[in-house]
Protein backbone atom coordinates (compact mmCIF):
# COMPACT_ATOMS: atom_id res chain seq x y z
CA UNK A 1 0.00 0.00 0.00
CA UNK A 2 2.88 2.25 0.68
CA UNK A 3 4.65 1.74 -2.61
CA UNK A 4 1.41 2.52 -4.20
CA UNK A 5 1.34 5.87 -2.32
CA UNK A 6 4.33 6.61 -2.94
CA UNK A 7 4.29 5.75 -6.46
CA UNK A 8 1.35 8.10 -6.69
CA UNK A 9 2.90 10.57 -5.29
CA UNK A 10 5.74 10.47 -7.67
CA UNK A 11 3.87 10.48 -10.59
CA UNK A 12 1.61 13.53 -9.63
CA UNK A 13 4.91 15.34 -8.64
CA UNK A 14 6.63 14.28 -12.07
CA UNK A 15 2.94 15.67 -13.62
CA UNK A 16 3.34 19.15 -12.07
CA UNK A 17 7.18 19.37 -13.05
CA UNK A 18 6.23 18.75 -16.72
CA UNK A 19 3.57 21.76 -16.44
CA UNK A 20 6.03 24.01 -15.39
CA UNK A 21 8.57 23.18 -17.92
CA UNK A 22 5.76 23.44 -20.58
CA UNK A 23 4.48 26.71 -19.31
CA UNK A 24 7.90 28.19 -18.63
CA UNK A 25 9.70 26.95 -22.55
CA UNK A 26 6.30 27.73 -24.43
CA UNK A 27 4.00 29.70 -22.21
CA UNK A 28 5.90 32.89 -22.11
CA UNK A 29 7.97 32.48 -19.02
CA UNK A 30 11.73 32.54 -20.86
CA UNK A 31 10.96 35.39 -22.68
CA UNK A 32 9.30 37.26 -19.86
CA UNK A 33 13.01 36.52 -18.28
CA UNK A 34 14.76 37.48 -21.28
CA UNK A 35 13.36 40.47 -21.68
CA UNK A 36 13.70 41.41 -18.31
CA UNK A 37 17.40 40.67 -18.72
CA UNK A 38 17.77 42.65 -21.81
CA UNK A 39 16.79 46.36 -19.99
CA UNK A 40 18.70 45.91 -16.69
CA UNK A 41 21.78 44.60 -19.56
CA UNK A 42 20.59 48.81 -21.53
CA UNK A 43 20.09 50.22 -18.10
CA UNK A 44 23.55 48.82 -16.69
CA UNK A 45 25.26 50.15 -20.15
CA UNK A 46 23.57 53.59 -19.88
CA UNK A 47 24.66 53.94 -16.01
CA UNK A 48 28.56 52.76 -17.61
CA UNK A 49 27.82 55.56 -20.35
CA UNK A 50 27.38 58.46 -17.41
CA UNK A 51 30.36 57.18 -15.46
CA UNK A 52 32.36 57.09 -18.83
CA UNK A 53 30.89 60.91 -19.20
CA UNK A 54 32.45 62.31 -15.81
CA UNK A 55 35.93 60.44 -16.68
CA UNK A 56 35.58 62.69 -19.83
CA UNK A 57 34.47 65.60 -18.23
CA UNK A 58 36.82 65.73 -15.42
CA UNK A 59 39.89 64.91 -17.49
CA UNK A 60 38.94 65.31 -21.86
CA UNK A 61 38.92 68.16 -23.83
CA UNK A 62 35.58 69.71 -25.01
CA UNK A 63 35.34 67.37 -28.24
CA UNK A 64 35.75 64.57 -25.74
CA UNK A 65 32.96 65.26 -23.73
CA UNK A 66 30.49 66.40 -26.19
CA UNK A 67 31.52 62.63 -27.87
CA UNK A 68 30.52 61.70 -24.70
CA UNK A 69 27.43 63.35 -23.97
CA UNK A 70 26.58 61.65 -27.05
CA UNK A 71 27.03 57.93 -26.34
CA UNK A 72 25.17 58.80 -22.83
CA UNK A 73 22.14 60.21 -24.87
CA UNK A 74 22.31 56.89 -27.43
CA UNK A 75 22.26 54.52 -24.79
CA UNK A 76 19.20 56.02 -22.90
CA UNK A 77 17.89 56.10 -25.86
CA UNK A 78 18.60 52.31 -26.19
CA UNK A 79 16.99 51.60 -23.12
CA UNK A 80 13.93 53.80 -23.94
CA UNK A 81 14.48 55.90 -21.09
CA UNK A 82 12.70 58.91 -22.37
CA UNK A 83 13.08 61.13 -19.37
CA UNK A 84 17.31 60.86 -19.46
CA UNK A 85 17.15 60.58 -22.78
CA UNK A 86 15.13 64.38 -22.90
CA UNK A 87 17.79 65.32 -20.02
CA UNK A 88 21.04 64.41 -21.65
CA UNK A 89 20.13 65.90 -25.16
CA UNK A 90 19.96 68.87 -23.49
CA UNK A 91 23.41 68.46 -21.91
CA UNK A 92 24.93 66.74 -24.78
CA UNK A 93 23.81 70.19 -26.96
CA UNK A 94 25.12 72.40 -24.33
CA UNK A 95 28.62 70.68 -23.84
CA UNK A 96 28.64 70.25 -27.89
CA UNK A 97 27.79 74.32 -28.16
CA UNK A 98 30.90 74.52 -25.65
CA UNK A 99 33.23 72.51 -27.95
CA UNK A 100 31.63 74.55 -31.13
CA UNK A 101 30.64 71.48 -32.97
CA UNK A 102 26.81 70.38 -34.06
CA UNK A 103 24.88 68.64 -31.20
């Protein structure tokens, strides 16, 4: 009687494992993950694009900081972060003024 139980039991546990695996491979579960992934990867290379920015700023020339200002704006722009993106523009066009070149 035990052995039945437990074979039960093993097969109802081997049952809900399956589901899972289904649901997570073809439900939407890896891509959820993926995706999630993907923006902290653009949010992690726009936070390495402002720290790249004040290297430049404290230490470039203008040129090199209005490059920079520009790689910051691309890669909020990247991670369609609208509201840096707005907020470096504006800083990339006044450090690019600075240098004299087109922002």
């Amino acid at each position: 009687m035990a052995e039945q139980k437990s074979s039960a039991s093993q097969f109802i546990f081997s049952i809900i494992c399956a589901a899972a695996a289904v649901w997570y491979f073809w439900g939407g579960g890896i891509e959820n993950q993926a995706a999630s992934n993907m923006q902290e990867i653009t949010n992690q290379v726009a936070n390495d694009a402002v720290t790249q920015y004040g290297i430049a700023k404290r230490n470039g020339t203008a040129i090199d900081i209005c490059v920079q200002a520009g790689m910051v704006t691309a890669a909020y722009l990247q991670a369609k972060d609208e509201a840096n993106y707005q907020k470096w523009k504006q800083t990339q066009q006044a450090d690019c003024d600075s240098a004299g070149m087109p922002g």
